[in-house]
PDB file of N, CA and C in Angstrom:
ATOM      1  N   UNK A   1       0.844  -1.179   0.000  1.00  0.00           N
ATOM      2  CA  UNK A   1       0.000   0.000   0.000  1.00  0.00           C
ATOM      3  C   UNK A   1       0.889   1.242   0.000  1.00  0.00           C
ATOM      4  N   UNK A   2       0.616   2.125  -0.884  1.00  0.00           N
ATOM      5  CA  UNK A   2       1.072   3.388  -0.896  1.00  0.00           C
ATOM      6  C   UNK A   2       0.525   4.256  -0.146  1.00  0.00           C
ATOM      7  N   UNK A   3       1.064   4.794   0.657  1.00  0.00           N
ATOM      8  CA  UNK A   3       0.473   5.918   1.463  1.00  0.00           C
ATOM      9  C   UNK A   3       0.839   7.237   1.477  1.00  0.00           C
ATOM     10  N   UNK A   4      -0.104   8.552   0.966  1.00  0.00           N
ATOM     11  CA  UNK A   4       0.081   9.738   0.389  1.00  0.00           C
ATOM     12  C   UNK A   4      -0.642  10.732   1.496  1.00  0.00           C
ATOM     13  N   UNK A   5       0.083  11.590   1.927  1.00  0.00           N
ATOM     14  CA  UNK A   5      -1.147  12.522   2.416  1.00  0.00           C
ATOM     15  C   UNK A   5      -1.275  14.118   1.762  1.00  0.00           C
ATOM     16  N   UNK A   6      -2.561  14.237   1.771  1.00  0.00           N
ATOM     17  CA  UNK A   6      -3.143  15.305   0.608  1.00  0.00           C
ATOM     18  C   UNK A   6      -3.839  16.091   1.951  1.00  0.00           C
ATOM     19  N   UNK A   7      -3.728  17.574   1.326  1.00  0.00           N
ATOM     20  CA  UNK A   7      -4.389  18.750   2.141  1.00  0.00           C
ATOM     21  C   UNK A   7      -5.644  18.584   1.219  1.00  0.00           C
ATOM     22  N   UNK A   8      -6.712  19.662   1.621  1.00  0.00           N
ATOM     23  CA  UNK A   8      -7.641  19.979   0.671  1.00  0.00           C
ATOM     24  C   UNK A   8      -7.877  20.639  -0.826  1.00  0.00           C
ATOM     25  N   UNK A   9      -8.205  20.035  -1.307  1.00  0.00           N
ATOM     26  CA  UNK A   9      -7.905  20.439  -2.735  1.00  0.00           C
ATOM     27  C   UNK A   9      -6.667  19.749  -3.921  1.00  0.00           C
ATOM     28  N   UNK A  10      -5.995  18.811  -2.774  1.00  0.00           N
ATOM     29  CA  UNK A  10      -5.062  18.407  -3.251  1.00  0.00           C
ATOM     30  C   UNK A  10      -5.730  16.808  -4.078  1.00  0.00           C
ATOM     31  N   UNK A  11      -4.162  16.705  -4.803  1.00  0.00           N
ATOM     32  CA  UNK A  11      -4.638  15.342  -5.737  1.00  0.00           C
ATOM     33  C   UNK A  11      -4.331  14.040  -5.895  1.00  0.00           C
ATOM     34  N   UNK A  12      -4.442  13.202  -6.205  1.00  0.00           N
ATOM     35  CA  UNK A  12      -3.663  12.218  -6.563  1.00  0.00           C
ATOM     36  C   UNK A  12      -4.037  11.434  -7.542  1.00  0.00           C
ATOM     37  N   UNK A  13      -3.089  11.446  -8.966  1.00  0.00           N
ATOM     38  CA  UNK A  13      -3.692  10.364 -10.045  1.00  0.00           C
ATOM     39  C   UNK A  13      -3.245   9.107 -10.227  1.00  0.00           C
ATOM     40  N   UNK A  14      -4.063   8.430 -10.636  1.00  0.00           N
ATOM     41  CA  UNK A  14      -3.573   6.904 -10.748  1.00  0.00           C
ATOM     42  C   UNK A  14      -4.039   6.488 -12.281  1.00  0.00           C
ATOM     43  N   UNK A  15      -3.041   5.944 -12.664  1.00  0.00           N
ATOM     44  CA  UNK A  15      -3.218   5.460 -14.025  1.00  0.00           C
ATOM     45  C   UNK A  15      -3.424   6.288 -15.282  1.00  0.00           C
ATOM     46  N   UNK A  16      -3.090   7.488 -14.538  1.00  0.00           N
ATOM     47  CA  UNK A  16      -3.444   8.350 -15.532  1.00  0.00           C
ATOM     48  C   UNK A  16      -4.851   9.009 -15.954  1.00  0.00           C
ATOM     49  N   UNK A  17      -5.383   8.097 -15.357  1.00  0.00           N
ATOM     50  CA  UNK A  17      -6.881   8.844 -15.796  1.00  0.00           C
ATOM     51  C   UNK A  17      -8.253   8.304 -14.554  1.00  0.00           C
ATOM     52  N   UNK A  18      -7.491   8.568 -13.930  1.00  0.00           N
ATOM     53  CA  UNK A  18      -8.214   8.319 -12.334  1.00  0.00           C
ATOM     54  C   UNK A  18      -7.902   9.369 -11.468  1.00  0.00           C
ATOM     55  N   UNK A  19      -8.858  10.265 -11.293  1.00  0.00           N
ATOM     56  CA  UNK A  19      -8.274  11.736 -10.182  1.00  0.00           C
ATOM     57  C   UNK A  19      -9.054  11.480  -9.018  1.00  0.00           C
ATOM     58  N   UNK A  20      -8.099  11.430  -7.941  1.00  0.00           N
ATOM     59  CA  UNK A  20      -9.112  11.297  -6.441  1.00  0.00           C
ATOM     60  C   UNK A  20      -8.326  12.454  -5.289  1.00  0.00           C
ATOM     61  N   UNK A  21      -9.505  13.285  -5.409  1.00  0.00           N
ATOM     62  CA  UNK A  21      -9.024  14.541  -4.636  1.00  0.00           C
ATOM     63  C   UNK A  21      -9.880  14.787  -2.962  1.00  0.00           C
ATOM     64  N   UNK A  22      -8.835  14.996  -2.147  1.00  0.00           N
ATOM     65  CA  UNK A  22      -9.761  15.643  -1.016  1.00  0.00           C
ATOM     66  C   UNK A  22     -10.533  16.658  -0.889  1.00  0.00           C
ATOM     67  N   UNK A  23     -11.916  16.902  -1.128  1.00  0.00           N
ATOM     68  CA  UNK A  23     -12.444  17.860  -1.147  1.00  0.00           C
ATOM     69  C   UNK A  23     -12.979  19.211   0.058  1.00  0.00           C
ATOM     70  N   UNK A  24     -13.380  17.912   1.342  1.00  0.00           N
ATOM     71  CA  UNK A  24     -13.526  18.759   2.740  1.00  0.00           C
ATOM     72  C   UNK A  24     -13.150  17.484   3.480  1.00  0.00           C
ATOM     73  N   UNK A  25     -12.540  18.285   4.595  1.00  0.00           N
ATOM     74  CA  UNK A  25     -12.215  17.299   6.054  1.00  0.00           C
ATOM     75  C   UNK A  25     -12.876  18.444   7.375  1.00  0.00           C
ATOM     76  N   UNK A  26     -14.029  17.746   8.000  1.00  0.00           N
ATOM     77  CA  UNK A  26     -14.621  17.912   8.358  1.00  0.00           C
ATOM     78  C   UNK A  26     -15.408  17.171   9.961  1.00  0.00           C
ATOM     79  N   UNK A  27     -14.181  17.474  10.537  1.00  0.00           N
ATOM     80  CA  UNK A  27     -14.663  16.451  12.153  1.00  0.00           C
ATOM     81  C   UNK A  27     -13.535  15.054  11.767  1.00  0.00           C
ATOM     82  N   UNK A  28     -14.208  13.839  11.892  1.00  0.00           N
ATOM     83  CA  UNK A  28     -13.712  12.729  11.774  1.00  0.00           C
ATOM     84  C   UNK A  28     -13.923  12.273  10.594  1.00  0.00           C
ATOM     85  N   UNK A  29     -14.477  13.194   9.182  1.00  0.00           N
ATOM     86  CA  UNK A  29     -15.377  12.393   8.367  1.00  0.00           C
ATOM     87  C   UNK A  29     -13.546  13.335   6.835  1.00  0.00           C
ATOM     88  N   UNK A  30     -13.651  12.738   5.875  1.00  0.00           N
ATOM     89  CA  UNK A  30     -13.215  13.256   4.787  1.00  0.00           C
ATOM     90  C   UNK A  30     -14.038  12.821   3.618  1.00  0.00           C
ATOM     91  N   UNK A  31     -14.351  13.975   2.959  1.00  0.00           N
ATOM     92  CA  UNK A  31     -15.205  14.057   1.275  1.00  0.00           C
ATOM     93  C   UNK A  31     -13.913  14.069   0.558  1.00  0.00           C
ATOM     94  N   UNK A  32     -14.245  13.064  -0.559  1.00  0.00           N
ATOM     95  CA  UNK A  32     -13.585  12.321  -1.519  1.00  0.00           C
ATOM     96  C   UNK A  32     -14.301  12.881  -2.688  1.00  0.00           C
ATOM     97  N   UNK A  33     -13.510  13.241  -3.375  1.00  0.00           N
ATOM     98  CA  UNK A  33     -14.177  13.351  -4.880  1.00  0.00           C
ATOM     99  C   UNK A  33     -13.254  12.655  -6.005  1.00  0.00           C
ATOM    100  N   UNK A  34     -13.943  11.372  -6.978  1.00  0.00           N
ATOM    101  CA  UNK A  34     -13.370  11.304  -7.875  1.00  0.00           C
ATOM    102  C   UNK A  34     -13.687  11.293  -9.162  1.00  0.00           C
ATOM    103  N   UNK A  35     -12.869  11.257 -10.236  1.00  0.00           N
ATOM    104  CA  UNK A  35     -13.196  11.686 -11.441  1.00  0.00           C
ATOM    105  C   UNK A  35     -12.473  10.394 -12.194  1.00  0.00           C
ATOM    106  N   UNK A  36     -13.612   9.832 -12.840  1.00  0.00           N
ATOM    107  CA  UNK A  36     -12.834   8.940 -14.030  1.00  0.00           C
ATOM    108  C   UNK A  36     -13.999   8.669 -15.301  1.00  0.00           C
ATOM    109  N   UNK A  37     -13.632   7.538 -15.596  1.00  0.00           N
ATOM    110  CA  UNK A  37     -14.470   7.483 -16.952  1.00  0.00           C
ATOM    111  C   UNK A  37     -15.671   6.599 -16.040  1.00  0.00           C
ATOM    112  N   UNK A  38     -16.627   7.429 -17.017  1.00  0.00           N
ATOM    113  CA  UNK A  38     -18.168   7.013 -16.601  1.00  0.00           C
ATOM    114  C   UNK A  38     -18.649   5.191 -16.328  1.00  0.00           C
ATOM    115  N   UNK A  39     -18.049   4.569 -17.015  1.00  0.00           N
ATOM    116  CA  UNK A  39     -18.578   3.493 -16.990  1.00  0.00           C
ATOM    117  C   UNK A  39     -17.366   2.302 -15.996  1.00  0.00           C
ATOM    118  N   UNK A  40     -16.399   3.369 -15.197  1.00  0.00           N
ATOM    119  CA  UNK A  40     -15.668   2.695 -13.893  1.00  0.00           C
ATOM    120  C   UNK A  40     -16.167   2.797 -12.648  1.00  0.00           C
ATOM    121  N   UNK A  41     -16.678   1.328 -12.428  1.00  0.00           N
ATOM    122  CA  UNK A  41     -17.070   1.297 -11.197  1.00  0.00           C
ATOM    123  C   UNK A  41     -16.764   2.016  -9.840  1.00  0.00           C
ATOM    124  N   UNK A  42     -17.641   2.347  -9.280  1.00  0.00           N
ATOM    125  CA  UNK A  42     -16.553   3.598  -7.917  1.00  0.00           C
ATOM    126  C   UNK A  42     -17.803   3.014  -6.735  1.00  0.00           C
ATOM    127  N   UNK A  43     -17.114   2.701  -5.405  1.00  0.00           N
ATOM    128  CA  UNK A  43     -18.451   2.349  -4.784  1.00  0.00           C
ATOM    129  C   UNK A  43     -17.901   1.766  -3.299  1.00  0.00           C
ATOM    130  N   UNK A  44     -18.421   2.495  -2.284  1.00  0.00           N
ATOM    131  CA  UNK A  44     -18.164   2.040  -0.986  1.00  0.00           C
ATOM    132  C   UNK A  44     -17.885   1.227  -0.926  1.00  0.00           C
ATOM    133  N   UNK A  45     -16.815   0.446  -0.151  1.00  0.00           N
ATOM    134  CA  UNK A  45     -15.887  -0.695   0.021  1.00  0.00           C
ATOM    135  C   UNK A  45     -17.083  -1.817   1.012  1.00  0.00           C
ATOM    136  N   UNK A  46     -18.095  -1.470   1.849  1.00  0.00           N
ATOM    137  CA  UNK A  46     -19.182  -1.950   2.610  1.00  0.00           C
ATOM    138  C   UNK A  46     -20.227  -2.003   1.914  1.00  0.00           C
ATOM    139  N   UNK A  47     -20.519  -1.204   0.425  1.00  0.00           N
ATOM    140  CA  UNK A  47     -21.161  -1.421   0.381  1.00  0.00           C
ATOM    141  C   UNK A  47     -21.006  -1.355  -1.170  1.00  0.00           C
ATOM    142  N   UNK A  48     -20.863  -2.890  -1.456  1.00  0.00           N
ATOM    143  CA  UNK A  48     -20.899  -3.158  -3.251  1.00  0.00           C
ATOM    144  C   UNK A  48     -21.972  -2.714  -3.795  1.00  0.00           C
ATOM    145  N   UNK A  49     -22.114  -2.832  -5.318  1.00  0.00           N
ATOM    146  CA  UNK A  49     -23.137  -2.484  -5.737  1.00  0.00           C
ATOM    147  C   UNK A  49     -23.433  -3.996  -6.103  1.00  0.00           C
ATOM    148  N   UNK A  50     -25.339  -4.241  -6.148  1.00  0.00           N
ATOM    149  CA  UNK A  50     -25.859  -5.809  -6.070  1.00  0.00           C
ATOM    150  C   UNK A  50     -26.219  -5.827  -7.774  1.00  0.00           C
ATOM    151  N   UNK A  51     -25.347  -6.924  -8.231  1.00  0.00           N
ATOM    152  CA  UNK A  51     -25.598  -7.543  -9.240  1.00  0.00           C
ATOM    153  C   UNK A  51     -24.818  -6.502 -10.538  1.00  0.00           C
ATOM    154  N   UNK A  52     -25.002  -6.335 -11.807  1.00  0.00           N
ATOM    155  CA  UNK A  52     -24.436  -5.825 -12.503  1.00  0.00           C
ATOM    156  C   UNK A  52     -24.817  -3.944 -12.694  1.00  0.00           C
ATOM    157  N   UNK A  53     -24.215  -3.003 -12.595  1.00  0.00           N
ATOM    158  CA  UNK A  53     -24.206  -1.527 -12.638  1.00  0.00           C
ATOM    159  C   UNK A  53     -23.040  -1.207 -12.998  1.00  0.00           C
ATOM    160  N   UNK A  54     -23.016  -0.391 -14.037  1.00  0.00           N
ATOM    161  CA  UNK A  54     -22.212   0.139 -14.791  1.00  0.00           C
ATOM    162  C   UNK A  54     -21.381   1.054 -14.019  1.00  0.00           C
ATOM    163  N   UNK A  55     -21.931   1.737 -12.978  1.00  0.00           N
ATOM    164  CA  UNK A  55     -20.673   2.667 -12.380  1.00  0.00           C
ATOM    165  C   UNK A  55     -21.563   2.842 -10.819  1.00  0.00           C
ATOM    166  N   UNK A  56     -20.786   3.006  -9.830  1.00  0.00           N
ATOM    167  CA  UNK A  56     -21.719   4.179  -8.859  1.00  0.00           C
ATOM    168  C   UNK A  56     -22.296   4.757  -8.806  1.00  0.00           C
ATOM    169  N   UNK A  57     -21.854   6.495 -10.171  1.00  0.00           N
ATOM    170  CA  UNK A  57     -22.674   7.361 -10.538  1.00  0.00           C
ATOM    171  C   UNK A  57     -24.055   6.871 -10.867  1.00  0.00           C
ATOM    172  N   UNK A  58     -23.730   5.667 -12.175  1.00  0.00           N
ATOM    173  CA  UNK A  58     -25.454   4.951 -12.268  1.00  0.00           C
ATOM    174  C   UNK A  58     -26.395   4.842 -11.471  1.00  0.00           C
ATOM    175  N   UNK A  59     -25.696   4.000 -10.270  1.00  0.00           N
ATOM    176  CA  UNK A  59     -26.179   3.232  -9.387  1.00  0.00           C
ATOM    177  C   UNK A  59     -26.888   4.462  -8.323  1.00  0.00           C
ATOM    178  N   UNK A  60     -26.245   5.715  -8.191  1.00  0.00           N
ATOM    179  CA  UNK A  60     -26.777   6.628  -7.060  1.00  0.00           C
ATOM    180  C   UNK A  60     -27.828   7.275  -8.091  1.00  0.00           C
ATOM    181  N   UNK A  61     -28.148   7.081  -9.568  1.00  0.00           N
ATOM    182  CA  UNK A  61     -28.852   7.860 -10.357  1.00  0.00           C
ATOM    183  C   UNK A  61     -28.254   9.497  -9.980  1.00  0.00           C
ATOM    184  N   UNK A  62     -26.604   9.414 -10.309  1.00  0.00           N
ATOM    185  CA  UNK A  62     -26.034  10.937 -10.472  1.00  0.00           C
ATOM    186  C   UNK A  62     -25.332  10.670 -11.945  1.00  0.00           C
ATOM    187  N   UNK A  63     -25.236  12.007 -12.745  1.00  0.00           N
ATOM    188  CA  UNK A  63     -24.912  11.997 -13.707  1.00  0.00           C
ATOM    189  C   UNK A  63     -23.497  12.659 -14.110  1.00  0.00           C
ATOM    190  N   UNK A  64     -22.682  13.812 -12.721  1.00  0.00           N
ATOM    191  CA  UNK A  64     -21.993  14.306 -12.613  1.00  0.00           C
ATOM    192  C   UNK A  64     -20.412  13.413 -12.941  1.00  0.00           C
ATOM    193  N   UNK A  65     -19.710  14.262 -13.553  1.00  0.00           N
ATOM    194  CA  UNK A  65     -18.551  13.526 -14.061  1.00  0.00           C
ATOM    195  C   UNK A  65     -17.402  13.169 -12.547  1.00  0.00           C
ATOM    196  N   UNK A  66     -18.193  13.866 -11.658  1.00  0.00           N
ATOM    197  CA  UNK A  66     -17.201  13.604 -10.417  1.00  0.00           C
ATOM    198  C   UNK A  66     -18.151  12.856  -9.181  1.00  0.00           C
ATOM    199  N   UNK A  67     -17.716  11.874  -8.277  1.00  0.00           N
ATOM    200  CA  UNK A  67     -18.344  11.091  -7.478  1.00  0.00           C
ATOM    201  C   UNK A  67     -17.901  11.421  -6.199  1.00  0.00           C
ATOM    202  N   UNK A  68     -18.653  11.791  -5.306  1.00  0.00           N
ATOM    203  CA  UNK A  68     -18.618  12.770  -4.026  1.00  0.00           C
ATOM    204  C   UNK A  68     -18.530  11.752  -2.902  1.00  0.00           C
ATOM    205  N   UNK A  69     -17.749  11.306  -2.046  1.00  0.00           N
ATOM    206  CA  UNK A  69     -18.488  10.238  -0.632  1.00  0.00           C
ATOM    207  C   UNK A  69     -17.846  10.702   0.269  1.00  0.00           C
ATOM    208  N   UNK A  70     -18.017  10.796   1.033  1.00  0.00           N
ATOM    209  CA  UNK A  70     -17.464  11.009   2.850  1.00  0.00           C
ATOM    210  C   UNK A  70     -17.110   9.523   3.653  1.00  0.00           C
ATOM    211  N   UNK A  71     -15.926   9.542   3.889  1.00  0.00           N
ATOM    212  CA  UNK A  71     -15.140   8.137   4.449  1.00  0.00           C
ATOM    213  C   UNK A  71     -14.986   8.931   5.918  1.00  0.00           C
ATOM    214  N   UNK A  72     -15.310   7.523   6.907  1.00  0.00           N
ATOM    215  CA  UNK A  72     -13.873   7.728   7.761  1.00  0.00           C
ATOM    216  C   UNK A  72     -12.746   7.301   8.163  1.00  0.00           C
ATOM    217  N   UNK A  73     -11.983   7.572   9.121  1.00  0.00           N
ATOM    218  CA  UNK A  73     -10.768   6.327   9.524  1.00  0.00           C
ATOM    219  C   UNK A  73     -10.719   5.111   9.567  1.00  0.00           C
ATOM    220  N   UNK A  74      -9.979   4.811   8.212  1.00  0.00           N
ATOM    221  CA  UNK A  74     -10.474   3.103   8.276  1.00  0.00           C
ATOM    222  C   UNK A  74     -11.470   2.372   7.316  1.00  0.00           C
ATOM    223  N   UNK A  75     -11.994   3.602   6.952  1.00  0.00           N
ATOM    224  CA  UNK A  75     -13.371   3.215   5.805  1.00  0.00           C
ATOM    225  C   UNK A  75     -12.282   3.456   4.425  1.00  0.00           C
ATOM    226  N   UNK A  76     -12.729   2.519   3.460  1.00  0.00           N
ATOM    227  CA  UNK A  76     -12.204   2.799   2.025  1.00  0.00           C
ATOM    228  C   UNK A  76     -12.946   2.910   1.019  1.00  0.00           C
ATOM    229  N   UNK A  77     -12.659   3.503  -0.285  1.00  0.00           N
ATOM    230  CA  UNK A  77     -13.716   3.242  -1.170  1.00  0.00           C
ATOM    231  C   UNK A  77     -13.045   2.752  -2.704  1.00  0.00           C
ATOM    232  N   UNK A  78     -13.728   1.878  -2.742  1.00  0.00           N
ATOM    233  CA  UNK A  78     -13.337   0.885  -4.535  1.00  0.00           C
ATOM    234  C   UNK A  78     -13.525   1.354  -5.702  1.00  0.00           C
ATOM    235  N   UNK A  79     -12.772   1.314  -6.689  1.00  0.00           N
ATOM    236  CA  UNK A  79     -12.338   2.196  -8.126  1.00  0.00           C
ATOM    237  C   UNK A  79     -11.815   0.964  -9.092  1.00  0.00           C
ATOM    238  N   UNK A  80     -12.848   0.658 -10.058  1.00  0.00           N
ATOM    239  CA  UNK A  80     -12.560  -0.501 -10.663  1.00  0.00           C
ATOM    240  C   UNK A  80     -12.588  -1.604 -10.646  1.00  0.00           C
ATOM    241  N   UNK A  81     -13.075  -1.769  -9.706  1.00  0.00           N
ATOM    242  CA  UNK A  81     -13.003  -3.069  -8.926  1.00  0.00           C
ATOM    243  C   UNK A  81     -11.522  -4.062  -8.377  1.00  0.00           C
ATOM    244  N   UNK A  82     -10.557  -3.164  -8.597  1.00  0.00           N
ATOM    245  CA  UNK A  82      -9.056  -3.408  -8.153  1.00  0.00           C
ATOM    246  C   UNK A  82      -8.218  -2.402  -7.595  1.00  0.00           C
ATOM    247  N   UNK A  83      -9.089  -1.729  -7.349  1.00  0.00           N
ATOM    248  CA  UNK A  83      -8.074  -0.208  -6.897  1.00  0.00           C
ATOM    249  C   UNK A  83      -9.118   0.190  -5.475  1.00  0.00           C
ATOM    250  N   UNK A  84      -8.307   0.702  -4.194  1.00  0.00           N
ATOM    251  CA  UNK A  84      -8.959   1.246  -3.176  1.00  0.00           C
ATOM    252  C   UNK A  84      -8.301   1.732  -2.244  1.00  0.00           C
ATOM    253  N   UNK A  85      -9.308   2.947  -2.129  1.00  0.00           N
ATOM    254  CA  UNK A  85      -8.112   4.106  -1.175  1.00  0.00           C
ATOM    255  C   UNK A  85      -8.768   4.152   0.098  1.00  0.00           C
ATOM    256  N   UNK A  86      -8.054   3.748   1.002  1.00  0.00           N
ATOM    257  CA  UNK A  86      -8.281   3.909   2.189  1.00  0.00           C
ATOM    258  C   UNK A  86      -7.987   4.594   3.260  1.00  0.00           C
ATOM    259  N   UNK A  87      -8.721   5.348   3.648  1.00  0.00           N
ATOM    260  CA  UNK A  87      -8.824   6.599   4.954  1.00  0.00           C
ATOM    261  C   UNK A  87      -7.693   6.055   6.272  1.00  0.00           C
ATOM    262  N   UNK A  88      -6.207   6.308   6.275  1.00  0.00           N
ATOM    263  CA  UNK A  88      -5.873   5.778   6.806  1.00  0.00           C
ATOM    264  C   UNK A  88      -5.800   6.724   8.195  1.00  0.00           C
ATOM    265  N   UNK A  89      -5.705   8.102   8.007  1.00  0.00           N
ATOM    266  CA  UNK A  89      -5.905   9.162   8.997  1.00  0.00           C
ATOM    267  C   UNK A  89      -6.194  10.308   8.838  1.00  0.00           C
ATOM    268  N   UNK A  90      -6.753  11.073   9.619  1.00  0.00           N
ATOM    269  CA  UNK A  90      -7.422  12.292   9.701  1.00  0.00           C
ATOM    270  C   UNK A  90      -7.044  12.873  10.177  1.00  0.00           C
ATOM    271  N   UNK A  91      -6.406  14.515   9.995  1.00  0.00           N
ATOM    272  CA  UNK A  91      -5.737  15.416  11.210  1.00  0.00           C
ATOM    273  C   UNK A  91      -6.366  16.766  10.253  1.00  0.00           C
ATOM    274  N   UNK A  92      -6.319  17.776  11.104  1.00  0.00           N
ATOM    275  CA  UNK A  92      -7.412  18.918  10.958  1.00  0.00           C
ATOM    276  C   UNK A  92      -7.228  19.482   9.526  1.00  0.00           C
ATOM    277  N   UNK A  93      -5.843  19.461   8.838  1.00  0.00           N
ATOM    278  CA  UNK A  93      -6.211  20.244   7.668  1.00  0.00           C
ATOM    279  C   UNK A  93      -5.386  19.254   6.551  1.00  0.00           C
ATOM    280  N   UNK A  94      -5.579  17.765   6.843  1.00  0.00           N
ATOM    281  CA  UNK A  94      -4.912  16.505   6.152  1.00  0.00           C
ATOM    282  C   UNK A  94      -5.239  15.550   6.107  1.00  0.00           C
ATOM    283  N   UNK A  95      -5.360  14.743   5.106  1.00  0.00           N
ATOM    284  CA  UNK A  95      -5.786  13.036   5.171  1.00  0.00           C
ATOM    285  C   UNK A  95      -4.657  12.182   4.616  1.00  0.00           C
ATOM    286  N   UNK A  96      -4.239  11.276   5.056  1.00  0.00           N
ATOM    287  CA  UNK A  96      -3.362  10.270   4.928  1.00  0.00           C
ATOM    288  C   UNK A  96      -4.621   9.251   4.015  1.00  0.00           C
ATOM    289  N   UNK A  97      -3.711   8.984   2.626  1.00  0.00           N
ATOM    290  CA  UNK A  97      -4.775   7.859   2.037  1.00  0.00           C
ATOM    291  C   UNK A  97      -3.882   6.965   1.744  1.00  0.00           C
ATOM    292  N   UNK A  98      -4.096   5.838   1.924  1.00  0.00           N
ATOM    293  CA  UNK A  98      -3.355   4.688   1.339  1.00  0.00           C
ATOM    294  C   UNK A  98      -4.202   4.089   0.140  1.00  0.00           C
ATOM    295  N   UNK A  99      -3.314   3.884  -0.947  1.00  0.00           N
ATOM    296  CA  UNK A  99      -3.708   3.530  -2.188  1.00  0.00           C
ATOM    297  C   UNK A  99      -3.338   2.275  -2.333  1.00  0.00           C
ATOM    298  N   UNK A 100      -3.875   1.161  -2.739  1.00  0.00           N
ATOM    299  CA  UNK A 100      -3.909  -0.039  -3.313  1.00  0.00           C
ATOM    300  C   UNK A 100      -4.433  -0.253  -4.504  1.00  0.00           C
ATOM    301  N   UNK A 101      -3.660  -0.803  -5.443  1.00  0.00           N
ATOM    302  CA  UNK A 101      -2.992  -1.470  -6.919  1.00  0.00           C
ATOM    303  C   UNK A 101      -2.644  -2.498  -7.294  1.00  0.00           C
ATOM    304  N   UNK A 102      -2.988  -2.943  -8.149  1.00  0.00           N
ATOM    305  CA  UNK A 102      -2.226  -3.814  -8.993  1.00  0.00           C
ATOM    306  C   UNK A 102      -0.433  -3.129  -9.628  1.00  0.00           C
ATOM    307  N   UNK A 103      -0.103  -4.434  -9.570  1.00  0.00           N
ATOM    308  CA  UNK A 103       1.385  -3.752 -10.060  1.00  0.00           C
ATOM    309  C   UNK A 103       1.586  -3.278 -11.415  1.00  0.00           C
ATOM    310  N   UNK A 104       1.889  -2.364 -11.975  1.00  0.00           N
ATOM    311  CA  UNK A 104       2.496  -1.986 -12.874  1.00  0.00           C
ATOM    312  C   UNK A 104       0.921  -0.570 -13.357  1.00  0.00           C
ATOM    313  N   UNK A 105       0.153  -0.174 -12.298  1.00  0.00           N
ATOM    314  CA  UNK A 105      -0.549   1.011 -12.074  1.00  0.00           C
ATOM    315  C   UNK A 105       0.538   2.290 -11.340  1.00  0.00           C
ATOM    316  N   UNK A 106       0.527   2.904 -12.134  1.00  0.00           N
ATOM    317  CA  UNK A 106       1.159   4.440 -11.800  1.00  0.00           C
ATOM    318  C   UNK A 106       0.181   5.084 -10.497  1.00  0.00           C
ATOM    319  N   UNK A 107       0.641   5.378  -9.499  1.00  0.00           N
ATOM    320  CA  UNK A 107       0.190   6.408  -8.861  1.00  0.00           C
ATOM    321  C   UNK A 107       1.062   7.727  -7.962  1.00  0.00           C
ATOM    322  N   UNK A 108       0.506   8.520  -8.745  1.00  0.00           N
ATOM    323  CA  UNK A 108       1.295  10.185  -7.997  1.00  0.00           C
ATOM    324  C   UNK A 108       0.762  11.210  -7.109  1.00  0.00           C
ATOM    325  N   UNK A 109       1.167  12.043  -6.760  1.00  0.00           N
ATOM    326  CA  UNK A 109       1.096  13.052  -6.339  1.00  0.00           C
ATOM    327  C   UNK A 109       0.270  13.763  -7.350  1.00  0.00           C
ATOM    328  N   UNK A 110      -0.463  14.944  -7.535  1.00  0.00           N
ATOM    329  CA  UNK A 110      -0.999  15.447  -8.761  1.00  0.00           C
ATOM    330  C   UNK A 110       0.119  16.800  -8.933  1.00  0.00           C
ATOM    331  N   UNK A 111       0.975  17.072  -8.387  1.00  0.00           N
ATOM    332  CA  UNK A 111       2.106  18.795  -8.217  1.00  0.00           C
ATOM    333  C   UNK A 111       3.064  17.452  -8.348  1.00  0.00           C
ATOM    334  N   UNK A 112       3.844  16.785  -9.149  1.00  0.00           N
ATOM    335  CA  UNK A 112       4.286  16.297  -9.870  1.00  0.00           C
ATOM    336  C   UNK A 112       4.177  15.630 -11.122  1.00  0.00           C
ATOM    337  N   UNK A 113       4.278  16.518 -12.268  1.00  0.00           N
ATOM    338  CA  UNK A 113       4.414  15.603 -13.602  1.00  0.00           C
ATOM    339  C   UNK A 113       4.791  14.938 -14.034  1.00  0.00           C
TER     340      UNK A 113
END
């Protein structure tokens, strides 16, 4: 597991075309926003989606190119069905995420090209 920690607003891409940014940290809770292609699964780690759905977005009936959830310490959420970032800590103006991959998936910092 890779472990990155991002302020607000900050980024991290994976694969190139997977953006998962901290949006608010807020008490014990952090909003996640990510951005990928519409038809990649994205979806609480507790709570799969039942039977076949094309993405999260589908599944919440949202149409927005970015997918919004609030984790907490310890909670993760699934991207592809092989990728998941998990809330590893919370401190007032930072989240520690640990990223899990398959090998030979790129993941960065987003203030490095």
């Amino acid at each position: 597991m890779l472990v990155l920690s991002r302020k607000i607003y900050e980024s991290i891409i994976i694969d190139e075309s997977i953006v998962v940014a901290v949006v608010e940290i807020l008490g014990g809770k952090v909003q996640i926003g990510v951005s990928c292609a519409s038809d990649m699964p994205v979806y609480k780690q507790e709570a799969p989606p039942q039977g076949i759905i094309e993405s999260f977005r589908n599944y919440r009936g949202e149409t927005s190119g970015i997918i919004e959830c609030s984790r907490k310490k310890g909670e993760s959420l699934c991207i592809a069905n092989d990728i998941s970032i998990l809330i590893v800590d919370i401190q007032s103006e930072m989240a520690r995420l640990g990223v899990v991959s398959p090998k030979g998936i790129v993941v960065r910092r987003q203030e490095f090209q």
